[in-house]
C-alpha atoms as a PDB file:
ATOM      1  CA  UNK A   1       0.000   0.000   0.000  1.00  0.00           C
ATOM      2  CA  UNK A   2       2.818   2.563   0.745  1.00  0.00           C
ATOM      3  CA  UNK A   3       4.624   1.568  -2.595  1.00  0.00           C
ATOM      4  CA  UNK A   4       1.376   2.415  -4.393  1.00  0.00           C
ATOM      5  CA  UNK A   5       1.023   5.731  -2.562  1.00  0.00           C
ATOM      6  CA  UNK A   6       4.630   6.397  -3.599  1.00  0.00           C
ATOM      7  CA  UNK A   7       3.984   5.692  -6.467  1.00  0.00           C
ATOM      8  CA  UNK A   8       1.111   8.075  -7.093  1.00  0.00           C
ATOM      9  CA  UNK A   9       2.769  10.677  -5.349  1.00  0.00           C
ATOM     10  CA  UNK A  10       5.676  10.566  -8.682  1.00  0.00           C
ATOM     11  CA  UNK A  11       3.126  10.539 -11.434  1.00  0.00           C
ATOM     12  CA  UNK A  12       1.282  13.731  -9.857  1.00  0.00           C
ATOM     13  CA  UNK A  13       4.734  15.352  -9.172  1.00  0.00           C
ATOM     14  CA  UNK A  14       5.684  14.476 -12.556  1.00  0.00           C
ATOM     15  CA  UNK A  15       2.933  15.741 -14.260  1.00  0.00           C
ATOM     16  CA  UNK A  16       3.075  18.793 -12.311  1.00  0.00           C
ATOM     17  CA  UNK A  17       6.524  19.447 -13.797  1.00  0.00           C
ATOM     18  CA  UNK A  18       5.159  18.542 -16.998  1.00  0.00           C
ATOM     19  CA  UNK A  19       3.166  21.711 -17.422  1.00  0.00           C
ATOM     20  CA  UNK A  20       5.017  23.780 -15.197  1.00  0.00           C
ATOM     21  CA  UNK A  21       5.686  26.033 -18.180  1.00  0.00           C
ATOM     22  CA  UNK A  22       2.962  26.975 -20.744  1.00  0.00           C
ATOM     23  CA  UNK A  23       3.047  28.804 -24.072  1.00  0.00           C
ATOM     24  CA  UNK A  24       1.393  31.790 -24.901  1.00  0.00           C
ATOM     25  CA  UNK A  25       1.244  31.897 -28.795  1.00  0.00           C
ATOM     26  CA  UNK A  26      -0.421  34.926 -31.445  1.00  0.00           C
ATOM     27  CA  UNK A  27       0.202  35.001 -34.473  1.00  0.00           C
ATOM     28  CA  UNK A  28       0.325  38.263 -36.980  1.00  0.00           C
ATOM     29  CA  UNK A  29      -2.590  37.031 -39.157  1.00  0.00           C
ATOM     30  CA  UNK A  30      -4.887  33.422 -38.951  1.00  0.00           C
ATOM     31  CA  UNK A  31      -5.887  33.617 -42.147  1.00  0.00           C
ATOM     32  CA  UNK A  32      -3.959  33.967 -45.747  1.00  0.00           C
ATOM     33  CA  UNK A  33      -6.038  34.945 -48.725  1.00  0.00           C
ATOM     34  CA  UNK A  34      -5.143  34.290 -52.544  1.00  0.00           C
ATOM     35  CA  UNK A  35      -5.907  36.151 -55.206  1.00  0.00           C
ATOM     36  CA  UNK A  36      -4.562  36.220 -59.232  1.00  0.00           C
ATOM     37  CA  UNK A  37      -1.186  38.324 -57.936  1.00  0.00           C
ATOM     38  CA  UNK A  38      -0.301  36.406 -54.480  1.00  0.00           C
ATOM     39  CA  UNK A  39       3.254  35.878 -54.243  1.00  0.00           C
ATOM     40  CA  UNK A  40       4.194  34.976 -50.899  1.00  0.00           C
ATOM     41  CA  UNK A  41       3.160  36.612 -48.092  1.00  0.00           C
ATOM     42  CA  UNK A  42       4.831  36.724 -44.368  1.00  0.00           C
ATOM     43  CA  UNK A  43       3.117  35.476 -40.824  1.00  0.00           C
ATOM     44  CA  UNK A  44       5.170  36.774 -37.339  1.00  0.00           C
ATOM     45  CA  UNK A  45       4.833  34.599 -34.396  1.00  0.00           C
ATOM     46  CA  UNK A  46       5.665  35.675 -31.290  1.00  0.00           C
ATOM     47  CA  UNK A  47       4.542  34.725 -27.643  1.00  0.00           C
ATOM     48  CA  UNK A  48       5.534  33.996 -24.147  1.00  0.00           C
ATOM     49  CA  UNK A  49       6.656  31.557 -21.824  1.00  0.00           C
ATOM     50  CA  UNK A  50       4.630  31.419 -18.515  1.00  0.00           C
ATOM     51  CA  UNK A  51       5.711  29.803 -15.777  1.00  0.00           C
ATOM     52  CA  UNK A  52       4.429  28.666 -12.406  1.00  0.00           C
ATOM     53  CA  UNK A  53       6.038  29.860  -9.206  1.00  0.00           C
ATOM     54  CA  UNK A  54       9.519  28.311  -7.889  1.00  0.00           C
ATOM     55  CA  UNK A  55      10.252  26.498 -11.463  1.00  0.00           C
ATOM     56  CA  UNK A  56      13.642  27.885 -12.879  1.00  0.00           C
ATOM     57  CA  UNK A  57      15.038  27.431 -16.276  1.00  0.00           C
ATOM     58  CA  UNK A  58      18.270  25.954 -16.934  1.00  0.00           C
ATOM     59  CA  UNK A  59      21.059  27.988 -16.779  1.00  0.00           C
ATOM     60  CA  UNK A  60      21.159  28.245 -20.824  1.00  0.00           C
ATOM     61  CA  UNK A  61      17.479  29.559 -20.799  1.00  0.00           C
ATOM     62  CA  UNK A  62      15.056  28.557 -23.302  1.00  0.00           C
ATOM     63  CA  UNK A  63      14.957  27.002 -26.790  1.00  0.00           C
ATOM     64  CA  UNK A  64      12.023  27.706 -28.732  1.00  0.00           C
ATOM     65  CA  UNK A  65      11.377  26.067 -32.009  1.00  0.00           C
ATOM     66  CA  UNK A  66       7.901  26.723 -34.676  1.00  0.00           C
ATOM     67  CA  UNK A  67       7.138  24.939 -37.573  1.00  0.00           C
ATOM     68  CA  UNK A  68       4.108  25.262 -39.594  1.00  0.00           C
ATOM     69  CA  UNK A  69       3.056  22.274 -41.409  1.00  0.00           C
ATOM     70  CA  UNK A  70       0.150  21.856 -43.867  1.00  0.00           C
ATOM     71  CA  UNK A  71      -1.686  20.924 -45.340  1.00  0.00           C
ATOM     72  CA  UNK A  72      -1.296  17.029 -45.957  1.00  0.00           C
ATOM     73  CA  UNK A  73      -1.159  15.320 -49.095  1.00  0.00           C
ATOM     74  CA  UNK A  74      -0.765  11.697 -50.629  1.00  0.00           C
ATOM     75  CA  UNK A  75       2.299  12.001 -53.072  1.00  0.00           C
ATOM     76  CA  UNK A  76       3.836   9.430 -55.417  1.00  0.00           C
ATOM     77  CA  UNK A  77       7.828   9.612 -56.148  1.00  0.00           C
ATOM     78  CA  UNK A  78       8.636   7.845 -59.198  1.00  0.00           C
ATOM     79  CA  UNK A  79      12.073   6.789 -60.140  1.00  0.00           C
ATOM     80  CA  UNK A  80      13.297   7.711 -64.214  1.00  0.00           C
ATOM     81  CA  UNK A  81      16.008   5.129 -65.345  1.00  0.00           C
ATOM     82  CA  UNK A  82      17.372   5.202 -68.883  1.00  0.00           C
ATOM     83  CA  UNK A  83      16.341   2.414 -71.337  1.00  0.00           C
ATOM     84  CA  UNK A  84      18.159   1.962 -74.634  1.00  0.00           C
ATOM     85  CA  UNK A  85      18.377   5.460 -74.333  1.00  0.00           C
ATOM     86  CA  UNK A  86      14.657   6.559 -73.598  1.00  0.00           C
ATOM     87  CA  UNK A  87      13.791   7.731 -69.640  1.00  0.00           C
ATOM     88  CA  UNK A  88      11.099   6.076 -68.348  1.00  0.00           C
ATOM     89  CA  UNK A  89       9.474   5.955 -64.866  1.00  0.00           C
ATOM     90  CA  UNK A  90      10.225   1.825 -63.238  1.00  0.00           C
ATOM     91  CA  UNK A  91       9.939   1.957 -59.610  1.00  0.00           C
ATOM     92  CA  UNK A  92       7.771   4.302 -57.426  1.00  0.00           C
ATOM     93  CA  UNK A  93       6.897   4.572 -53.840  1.00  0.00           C
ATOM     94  CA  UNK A  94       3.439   5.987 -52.406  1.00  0.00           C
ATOM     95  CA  UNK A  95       3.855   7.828 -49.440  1.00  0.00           C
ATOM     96  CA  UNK A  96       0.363   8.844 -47.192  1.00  0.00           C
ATOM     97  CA  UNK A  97      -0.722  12.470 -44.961  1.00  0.00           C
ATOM     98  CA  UNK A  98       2.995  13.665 -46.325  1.00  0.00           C
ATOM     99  CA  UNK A  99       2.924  17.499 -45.288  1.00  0.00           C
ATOM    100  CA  UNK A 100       2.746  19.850 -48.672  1.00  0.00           C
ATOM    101  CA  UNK A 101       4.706  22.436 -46.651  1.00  0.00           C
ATOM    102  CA  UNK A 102       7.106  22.510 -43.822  1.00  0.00           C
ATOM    103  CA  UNK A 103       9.040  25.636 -42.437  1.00  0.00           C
ATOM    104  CA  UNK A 104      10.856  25.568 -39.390  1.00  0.00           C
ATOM    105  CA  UNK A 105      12.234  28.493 -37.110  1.00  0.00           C
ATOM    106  CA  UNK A 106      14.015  27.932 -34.363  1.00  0.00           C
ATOM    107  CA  UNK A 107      17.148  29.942 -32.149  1.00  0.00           C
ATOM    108  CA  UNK A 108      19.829  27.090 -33.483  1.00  0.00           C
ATOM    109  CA  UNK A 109      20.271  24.186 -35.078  1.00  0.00           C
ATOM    110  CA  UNK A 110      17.216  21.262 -33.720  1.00  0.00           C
ATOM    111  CA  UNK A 111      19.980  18.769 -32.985  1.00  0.00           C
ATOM    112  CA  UNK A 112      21.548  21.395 -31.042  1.00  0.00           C
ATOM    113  CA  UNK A 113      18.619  21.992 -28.824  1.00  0.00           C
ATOM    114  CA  UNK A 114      17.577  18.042 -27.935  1.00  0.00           C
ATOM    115  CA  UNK A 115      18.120  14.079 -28.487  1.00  0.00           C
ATOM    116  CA  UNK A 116      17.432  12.788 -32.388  1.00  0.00           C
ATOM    117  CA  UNK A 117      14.455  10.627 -30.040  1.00  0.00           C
ATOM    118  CA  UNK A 118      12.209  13.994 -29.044  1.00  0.00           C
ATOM    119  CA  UNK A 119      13.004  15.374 -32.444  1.00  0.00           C
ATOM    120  CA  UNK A 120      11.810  12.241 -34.141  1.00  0.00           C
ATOM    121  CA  UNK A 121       8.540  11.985 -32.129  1.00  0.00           C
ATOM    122  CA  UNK A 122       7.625  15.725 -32.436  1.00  0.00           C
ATOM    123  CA  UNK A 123       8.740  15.533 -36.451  1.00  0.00           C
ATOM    124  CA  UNK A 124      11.325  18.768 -35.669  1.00  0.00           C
ATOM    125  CA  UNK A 125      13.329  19.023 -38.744  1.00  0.00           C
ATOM    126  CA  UNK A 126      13.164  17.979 -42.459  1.00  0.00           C
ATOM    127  CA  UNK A 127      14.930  14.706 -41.820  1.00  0.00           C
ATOM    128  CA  UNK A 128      12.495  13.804 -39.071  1.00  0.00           C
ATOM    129  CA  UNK A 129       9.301  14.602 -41.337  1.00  0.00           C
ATOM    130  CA  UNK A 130       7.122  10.852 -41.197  1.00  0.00           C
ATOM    131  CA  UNK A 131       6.455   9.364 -44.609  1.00  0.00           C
ATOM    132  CA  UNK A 132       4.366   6.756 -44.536  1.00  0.00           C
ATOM    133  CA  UNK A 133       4.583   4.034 -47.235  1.00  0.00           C
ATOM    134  CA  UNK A 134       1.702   2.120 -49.333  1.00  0.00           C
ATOM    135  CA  UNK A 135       3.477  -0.771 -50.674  1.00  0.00           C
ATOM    136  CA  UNK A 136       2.748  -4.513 -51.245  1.00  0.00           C
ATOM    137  CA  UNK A 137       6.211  -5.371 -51.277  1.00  0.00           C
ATOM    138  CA  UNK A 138       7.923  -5.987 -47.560  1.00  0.00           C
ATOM    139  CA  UNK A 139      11.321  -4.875 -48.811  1.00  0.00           C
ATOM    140  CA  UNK A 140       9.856  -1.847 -49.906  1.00  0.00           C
ATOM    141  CA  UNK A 141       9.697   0.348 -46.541  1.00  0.00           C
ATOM    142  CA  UNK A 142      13.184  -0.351 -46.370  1.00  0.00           C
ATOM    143  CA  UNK A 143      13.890   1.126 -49.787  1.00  0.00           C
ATOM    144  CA  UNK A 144      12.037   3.985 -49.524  1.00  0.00           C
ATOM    145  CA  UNK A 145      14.366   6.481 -48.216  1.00  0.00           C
ATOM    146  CA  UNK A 146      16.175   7.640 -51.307  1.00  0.00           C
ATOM    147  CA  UNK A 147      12.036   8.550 -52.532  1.00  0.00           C
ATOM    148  CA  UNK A 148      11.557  10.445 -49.525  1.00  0.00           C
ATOM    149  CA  UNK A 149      14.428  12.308 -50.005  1.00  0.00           C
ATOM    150  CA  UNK A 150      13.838  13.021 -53.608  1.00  0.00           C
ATOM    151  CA  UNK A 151      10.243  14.874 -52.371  1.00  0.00           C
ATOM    152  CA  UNK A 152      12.153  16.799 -49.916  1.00  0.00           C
ATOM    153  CA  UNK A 153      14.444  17.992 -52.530  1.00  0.00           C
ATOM    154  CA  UNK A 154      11.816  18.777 -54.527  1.00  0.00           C
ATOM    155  CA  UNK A 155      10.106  20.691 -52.315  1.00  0.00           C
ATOM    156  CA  UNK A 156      13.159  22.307 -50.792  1.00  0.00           C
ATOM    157  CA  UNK A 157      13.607  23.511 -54.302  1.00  0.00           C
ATOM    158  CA  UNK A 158      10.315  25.383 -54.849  1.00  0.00           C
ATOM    159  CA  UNK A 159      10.348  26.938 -50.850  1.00  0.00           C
ATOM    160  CA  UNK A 160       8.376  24.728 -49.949  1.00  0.00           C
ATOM    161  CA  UNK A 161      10.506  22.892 -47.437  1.00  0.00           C
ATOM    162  CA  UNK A 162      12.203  25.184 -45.494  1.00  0.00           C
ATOM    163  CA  UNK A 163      14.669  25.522 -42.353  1.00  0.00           C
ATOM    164  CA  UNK A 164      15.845  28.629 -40.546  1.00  0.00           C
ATOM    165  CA  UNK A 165      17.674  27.364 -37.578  1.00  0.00           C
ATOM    166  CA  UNK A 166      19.022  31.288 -36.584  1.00  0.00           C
ATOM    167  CA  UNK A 167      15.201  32.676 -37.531  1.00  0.00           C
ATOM    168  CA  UNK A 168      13.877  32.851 -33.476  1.00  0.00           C
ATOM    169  CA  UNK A 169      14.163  35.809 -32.247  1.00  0.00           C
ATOM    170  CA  UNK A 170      14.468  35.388 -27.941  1.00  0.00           C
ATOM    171  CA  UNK A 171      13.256  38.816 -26.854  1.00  0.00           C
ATOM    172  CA  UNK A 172      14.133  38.134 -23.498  1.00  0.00           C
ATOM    173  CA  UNK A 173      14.442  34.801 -21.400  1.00  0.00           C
ATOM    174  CA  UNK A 174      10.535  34.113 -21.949  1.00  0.00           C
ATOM    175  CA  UNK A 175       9.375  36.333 -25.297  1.00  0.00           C
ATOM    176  CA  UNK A 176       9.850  35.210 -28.364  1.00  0.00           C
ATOM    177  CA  UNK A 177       9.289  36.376 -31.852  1.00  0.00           C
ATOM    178  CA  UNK A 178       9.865  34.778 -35.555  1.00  0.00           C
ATOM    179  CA  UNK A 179       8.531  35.395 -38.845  1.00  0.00           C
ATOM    180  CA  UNK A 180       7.462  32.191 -41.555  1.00  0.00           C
ATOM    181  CA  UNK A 181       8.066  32.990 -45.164  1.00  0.00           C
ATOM    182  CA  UNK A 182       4.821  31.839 -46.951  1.00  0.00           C
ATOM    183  CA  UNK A 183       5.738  31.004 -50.610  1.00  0.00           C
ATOM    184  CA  UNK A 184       3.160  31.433 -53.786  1.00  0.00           C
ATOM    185  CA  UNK A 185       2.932  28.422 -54.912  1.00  0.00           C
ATOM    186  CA  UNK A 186       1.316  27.165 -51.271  1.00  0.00           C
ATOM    187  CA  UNK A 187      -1.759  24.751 -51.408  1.00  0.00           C
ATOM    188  CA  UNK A 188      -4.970  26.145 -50.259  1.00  0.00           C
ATOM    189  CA  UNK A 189      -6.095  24.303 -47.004  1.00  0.00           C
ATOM    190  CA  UNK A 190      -5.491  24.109 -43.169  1.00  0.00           C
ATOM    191  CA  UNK A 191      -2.008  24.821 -41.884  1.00  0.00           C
ATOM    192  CA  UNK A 192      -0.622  23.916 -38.339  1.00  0.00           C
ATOM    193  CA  UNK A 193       1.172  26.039 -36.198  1.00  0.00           C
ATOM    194  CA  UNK A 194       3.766  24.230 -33.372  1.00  0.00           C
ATOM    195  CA  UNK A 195       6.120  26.015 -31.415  1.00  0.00           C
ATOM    196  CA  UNK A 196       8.282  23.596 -28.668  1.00  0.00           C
ATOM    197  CA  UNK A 197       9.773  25.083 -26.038  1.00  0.00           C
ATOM    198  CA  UNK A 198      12.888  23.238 -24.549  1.00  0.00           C
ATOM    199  CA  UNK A 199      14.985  23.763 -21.519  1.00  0.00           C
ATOM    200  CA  UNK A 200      18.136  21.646 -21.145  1.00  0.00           C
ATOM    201  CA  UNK A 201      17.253  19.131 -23.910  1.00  0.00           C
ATOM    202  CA  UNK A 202      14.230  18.091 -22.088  1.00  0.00           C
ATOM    203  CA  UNK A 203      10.528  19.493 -23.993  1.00  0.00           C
ATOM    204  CA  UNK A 204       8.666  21.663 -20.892  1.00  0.00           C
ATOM    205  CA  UNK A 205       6.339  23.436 -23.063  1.00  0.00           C
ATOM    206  CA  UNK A 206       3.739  22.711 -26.698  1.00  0.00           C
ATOM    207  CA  UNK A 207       1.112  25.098 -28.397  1.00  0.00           C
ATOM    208  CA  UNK A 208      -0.613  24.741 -31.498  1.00  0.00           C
ATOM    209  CA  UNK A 209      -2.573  27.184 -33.639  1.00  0.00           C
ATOM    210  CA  UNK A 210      -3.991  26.673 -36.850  1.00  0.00           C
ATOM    211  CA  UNK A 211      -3.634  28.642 -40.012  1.00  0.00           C
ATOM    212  CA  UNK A 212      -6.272  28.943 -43.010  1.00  0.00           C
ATOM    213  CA  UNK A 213      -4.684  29.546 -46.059  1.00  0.00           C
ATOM    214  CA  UNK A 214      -7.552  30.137 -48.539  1.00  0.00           C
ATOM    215  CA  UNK A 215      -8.385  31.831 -52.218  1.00  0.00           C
ATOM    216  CA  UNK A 216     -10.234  35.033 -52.597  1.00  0.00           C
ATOM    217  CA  UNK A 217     -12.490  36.852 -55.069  1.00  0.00           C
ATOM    218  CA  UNK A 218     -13.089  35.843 -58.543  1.00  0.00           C
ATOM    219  CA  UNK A 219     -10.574  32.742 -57.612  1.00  0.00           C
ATOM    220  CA  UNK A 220     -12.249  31.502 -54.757  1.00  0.00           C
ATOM    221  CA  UNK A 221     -15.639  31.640 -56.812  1.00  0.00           C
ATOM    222  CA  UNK A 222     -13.957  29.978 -59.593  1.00  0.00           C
ATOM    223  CA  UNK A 223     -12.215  27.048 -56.993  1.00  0.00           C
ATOM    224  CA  UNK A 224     -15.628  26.573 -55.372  1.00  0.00           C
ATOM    225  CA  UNK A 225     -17.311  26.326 -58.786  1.00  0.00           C
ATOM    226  CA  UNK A 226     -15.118  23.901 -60.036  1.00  0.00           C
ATOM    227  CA  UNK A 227     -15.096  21.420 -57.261  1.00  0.00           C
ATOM    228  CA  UNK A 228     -18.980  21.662 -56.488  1.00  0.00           C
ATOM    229  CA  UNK A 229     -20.174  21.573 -60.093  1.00  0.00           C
ATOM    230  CA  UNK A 230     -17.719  19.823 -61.905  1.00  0.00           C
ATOM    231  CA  UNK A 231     -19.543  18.672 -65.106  1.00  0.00           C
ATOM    232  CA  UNK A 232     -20.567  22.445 -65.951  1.00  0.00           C
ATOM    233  CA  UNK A 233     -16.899  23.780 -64.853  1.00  0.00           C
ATOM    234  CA  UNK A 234     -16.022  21.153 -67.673  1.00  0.00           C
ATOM    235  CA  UNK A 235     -18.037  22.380 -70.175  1.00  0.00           C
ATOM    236  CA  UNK A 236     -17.989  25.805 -69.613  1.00  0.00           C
ATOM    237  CA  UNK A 237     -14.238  25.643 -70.062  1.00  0.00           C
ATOM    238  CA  UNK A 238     -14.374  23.347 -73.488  1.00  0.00           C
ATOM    239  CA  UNK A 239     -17.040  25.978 -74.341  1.00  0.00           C
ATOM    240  CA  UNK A 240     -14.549  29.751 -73.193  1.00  0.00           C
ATOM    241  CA  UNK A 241     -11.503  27.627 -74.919  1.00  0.00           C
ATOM    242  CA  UNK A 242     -13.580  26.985 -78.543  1.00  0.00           C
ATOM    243  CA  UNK A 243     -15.120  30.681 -78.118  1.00  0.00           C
ATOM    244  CA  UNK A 244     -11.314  32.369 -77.455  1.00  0.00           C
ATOM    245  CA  UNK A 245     -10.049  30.250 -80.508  1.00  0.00           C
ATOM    246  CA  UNK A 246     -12.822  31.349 -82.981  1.00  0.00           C
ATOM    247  CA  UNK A 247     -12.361  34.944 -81.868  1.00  0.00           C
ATOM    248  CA  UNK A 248      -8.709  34.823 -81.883  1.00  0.00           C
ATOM    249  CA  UNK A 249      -9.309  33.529 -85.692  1.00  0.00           C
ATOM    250  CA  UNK A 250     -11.443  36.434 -86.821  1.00  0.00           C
ATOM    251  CA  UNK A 251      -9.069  39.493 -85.142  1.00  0.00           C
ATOM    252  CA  UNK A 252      -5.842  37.978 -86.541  1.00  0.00           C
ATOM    253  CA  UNK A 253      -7.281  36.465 -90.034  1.00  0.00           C
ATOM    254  CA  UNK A 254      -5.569  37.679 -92.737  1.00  0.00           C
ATOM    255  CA  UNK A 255      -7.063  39.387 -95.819  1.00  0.00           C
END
């Protein structure tokens, strides 16, 4: 009986210490709208750490890191190999819920801040992003990484798969402020926000916001339009293209 007492003394302590410290997130805008000139707009995030009486911070203070993930997506990488001189696509892997976009901000480098284990489970850092495989091959999982890497690449290429391990701004022991570069060519959809607060390797604090990222206008009428009446978006467009052909004909026909 007193070893189960003891016991449940150390879970409620170490829960206590478990939230001990809480995040306090804003964020500059919630929502992102698109219109025919978007090219990238810019979200700041910047908050506080709050903590309860008599906890102290290691004597390195804080590390904060945000990443903003969204939305997800079911990709396939394909493989080109050259045969008798022609590239085709042969092998291909089917990954599941990969993130379309991924920027991280943080005051140094992830590995810096704690073990490859937390990093792993909290997906902090391109490497550590989860792609889940559809395959009905059993070597397959195993033979995946070179595809994951190749959609990383990919999307490191067009910004959309980003890192700025110097971008957090520490105000002051607890404030914090960093600003995400949002690309163009984003998806429209529902974006997370994370930020992880560290101290001494060990994760203390989590907060998560969410970010709508959205067309506007004539777009959004057009978007809606096309994915609630799809047959008439069809023929509508067969009918504009045939219309803009003919006229095209008659104001450049030559005599």
């Amino acid at each position: 009986m007193a070893r189960l007492i003891a016991i449940c003394i150390m879970l409620v302590v170490t829960a206590s210490a478990a939230f001990a410290e809480r995040v306090v997130l804003a964020v500059s805008s919630e929502r992102v709208a698109i219109n025919s000139n978007f090219s990238g707009t810019d979200i700041t995030l910047f908050g506080s750490i709050e903590r309860d009486g008599g906890v102290y911070m290691g004597e390195e203070g804080y590390d904060v890191v945000a990443v903003v993930k969204g939305p997800p997506v079911d990709v396939v990488t394909r493989k080109k190999e050259r045969i008798f001189g022609v590239w085709i696509n042969r092998n291909s892997r089917t990954f599941l819920n990969v993130p379309s976009f991924y920027a991280l901000s943080s005051n140094r480098p992830p590995d810096d801040i704690a073990q490859s284990q937390a990093l792993q489970a909290n997906q902090i850092g391109l490497e550590n992003i989860i792609f889940p495989v559809v395959t009905d091959s059993i070597e397959a999982p195993a033979n995946s990484t070179e595809f994951a890497l190749a959609y990383r690449r990919l999307k490191a290429d067009n910004d959309l798969f980003s890192m700025d391990v110097e971008g957090m701004e520490l105000l002051t022991p607890t404030l914090f402020k960093t600003t995400i570069r949002i690309p163009g060519r984003v998806s429209v959809g529902t974006y997370s926000i994370e930020v992880f607060v560290f101290d001494e390797g060990a994760l203390v604090a989590h907060d998560e916001q969410t970010l709508w990222i959205s067309k506007a206008g004539l777009e959004q009428l057009i978007y809606d339009f096309s994915r609630e009446r799809g047959l008439w978006f069809g023929v509508f467009a067969v009918v504009l293209a045939i219309f803009v052909g003919w006229f095209g004909g008659v104001v450049f026909r030559r005599e």
